[in-house]
C-alpha atoms as a PDB file:
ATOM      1  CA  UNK A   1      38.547  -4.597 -50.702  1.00  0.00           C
ATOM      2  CA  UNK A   2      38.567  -8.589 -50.062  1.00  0.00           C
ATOM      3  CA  UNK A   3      35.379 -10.021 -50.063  1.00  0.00           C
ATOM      4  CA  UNK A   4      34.697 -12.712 -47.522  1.00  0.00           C
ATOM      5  CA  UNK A   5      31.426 -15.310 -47.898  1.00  0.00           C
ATOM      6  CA  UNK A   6      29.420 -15.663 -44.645  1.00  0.00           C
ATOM      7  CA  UNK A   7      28.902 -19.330 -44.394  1.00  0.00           C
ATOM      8  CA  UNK A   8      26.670 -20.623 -40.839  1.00  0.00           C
ATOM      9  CA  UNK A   9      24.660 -24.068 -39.873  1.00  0.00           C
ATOM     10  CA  UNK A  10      22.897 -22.336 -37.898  1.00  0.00           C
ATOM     11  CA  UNK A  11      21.269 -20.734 -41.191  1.00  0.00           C
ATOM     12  CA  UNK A  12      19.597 -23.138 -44.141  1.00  0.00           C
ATOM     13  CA  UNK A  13      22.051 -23.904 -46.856  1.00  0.00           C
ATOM     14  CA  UNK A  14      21.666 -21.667 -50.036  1.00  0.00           C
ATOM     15  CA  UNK A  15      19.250 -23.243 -52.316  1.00  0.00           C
ATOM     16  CA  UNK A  16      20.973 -22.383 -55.380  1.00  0.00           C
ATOM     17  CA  UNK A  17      24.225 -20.770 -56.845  1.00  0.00           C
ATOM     18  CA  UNK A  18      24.595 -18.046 -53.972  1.00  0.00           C
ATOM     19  CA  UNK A  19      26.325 -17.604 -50.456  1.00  0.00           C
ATOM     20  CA  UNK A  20      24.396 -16.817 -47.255  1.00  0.00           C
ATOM     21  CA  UNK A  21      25.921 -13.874 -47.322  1.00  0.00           C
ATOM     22  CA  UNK A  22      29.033 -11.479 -48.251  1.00  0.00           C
ATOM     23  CA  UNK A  23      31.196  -9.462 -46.310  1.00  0.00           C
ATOM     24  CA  UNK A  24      33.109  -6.554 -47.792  1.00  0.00           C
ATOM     25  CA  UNK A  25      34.384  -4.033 -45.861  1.00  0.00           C
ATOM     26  CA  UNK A  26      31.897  -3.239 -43.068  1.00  0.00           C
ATOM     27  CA  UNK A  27      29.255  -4.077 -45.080  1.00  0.00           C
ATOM     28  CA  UNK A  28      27.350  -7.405 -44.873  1.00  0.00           C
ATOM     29  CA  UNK A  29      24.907  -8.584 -46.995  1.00  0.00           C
ATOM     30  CA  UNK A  30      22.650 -11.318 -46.188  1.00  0.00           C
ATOM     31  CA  UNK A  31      20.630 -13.084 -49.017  1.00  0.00           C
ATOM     32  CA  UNK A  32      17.208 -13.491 -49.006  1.00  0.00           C
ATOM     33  CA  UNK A  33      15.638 -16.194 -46.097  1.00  0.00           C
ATOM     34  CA  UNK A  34      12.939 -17.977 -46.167  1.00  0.00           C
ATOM     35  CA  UNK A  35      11.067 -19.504 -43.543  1.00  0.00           C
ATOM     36  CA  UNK A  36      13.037 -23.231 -43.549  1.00  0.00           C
ATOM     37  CA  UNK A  37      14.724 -25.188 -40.745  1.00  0.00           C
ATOM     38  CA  UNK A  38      17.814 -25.510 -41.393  1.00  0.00           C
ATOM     39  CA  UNK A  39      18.551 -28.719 -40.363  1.00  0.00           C
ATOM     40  CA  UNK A  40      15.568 -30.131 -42.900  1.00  0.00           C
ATOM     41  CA  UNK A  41      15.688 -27.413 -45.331  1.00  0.00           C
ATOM     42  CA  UNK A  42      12.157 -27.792 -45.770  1.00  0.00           C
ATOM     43  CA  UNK A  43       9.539 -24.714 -44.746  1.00  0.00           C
ATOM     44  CA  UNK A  44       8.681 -24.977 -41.093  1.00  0.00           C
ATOM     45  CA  UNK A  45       4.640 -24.254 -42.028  1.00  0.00           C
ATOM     46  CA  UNK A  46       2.244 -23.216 -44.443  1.00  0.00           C
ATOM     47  CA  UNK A  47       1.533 -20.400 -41.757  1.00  0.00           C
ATOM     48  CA  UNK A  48       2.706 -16.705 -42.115  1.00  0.00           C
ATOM     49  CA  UNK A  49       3.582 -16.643 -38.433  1.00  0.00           C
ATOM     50  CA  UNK A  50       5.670 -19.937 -38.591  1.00  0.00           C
ATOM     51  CA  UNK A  51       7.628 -19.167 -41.834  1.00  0.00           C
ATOM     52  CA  UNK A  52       8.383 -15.021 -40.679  1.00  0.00           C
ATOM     53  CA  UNK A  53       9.290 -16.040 -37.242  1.00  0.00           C
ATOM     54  CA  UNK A  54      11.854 -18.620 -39.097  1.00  0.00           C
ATOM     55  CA  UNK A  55      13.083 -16.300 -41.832  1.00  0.00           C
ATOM     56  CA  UNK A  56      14.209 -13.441 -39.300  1.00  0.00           C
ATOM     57  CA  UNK A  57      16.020 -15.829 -36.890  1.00  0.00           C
ATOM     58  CA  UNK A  58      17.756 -17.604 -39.740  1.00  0.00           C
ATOM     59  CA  UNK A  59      18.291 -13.552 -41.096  1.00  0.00           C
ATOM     60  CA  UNK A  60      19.593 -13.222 -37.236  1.00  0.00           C
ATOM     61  CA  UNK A  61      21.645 -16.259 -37.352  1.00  0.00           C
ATOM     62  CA  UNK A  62      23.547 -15.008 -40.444  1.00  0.00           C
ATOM     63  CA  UNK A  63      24.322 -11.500 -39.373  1.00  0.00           C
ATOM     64  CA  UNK A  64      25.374 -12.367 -36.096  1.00  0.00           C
ATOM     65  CA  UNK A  65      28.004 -15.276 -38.545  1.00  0.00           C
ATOM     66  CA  UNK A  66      28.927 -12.481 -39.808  1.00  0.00           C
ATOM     67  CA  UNK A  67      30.351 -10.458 -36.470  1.00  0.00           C
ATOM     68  CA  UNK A  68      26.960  -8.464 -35.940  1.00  0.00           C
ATOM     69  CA  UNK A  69      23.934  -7.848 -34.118  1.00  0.00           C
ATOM     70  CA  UNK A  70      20.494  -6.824 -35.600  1.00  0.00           C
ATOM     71  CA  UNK A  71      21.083  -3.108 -34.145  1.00  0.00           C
ATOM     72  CA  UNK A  72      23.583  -3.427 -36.874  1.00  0.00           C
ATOM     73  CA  UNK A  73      20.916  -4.000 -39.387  1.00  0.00           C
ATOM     74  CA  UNK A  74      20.404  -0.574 -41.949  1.00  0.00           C
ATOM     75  CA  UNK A  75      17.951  -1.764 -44.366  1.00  0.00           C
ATOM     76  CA  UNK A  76      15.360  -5.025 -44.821  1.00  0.00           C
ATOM     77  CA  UNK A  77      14.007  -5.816 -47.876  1.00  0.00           C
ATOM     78  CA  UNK A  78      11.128  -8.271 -47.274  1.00  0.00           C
ATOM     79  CA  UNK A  79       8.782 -10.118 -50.111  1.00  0.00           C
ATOM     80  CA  UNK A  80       5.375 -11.427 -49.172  1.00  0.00           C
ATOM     81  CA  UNK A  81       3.296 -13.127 -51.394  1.00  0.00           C
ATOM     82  CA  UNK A  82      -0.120 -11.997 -49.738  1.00  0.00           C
ATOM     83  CA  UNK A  83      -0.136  -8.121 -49.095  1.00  0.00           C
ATOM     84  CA  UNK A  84      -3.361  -8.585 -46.444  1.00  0.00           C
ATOM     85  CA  UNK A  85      -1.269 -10.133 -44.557  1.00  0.00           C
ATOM     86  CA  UNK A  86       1.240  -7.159 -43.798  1.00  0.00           C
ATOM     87  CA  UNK A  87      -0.329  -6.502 -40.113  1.00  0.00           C
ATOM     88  CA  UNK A  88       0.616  -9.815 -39.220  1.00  0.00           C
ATOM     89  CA  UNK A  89       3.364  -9.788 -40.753  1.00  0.00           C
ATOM     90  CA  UNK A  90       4.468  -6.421 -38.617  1.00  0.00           C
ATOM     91  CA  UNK A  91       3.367  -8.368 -35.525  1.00  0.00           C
ATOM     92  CA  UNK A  92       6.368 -10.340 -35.820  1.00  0.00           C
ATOM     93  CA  UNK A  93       9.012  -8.200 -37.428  1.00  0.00           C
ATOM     94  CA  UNK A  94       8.403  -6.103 -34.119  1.00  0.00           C
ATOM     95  CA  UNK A  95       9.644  -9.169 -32.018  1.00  0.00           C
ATOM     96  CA  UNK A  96      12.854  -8.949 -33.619  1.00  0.00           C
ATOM     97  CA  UNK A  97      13.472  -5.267 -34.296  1.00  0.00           C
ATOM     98  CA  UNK A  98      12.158  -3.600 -31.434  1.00  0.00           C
ATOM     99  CA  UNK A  99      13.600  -0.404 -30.184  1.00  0.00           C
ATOM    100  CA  UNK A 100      16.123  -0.638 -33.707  1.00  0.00           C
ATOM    101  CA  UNK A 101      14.194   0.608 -36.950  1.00  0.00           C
ATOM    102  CA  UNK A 102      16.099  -0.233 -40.126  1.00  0.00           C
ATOM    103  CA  UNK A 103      14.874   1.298 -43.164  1.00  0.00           C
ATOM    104  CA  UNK A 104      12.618  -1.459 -44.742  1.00  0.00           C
ATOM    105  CA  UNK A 105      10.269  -2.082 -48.207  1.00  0.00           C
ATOM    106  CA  UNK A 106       7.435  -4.597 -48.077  1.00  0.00           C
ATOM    107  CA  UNK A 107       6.737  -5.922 -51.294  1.00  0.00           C
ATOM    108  CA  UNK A 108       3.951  -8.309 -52.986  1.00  0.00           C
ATOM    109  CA  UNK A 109       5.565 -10.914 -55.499  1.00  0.00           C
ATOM    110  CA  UNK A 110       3.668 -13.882 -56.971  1.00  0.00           C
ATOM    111  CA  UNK A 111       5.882 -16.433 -55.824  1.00  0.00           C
ATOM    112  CA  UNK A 112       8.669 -17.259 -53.553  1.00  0.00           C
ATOM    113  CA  UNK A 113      10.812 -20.254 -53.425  1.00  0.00           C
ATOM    114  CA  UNK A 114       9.647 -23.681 -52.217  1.00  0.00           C
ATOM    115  CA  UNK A 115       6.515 -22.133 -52.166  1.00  0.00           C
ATOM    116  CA  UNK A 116       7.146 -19.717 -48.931  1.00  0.00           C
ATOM    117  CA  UNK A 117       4.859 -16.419 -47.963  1.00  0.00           C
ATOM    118  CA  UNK A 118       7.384 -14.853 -47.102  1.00  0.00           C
ATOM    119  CA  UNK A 119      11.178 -13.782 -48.130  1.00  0.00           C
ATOM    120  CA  UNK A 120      13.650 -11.600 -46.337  1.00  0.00           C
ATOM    121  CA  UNK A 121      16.759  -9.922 -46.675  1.00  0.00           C
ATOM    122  CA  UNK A 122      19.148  -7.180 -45.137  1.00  0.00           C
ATOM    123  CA  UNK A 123      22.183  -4.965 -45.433  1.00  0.00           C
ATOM    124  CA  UNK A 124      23.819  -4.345 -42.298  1.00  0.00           C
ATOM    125  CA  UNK A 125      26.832  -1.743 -41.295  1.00  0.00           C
ATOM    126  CA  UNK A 126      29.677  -2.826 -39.102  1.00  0.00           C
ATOM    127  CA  UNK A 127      31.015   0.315 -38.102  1.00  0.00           C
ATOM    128  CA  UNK A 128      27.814   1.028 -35.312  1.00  0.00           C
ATOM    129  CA  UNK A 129      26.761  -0.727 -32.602  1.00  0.00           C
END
């Protein structure tokens, strides 16, 4: 199976020695997002709101560089650093996922990159639509 790197502007640029994501097969896997413009690279707020909003359309972004839709999405894996903030958080994940239900973990870390709240990333299955 050739392995093909998912590669968009419409994303942020990796922030270290990783691809925005990988293709193999019907399988994509999108690396973890943060909440940054990507024309700036820099977090669009300190805010929850701001910076989850921005992670899951540069998420959406990537998939879609990658010949899918977020109905294609089987599994999130998100990382906030403030679990009281999980309702909100869910607030906002329903904007983007809302009739689709990928299986999904929320869980606390200490720290994210750049100092972000919030972290997100995604397998996602070709083969369905």
């Amino acid at each position: 199976m050739e392995l093909q790197v998912i590669q968009t502007e419409r994303a942020p640029a990796a922030i270290g020695p990783y691809s925005q994501g990988i293709a193999a097969g019907p399988w994509r896997f999108v690396s973890g997002q943060l909440g940054m413009n990507p024309e700036t690279g820099e977090l669009v707020s300190d805010e929850l709101a701001a910076q989850a909003r921005q992670a899951l359309k540069n998420l959406q972004q990537i998939v879609e560089a990658g010949g899918c839709s977020l109905n294609q999405v089987v599994a999130v894996d998100v990382f906030l650093t403030d679990m009281a903030k999980f309702s909100e958080f869910n607030e906002i994940y329903q904007e983007f996922f809302t009739e689709h239900r990928p299986a999904r973990a929320v869980i606390e870390v200490s720290a994210l990159p750049k100092g972000g709240c919030v972290e997100m990333k995604c397998i996602v299955y070709s083969g369905v639509e």
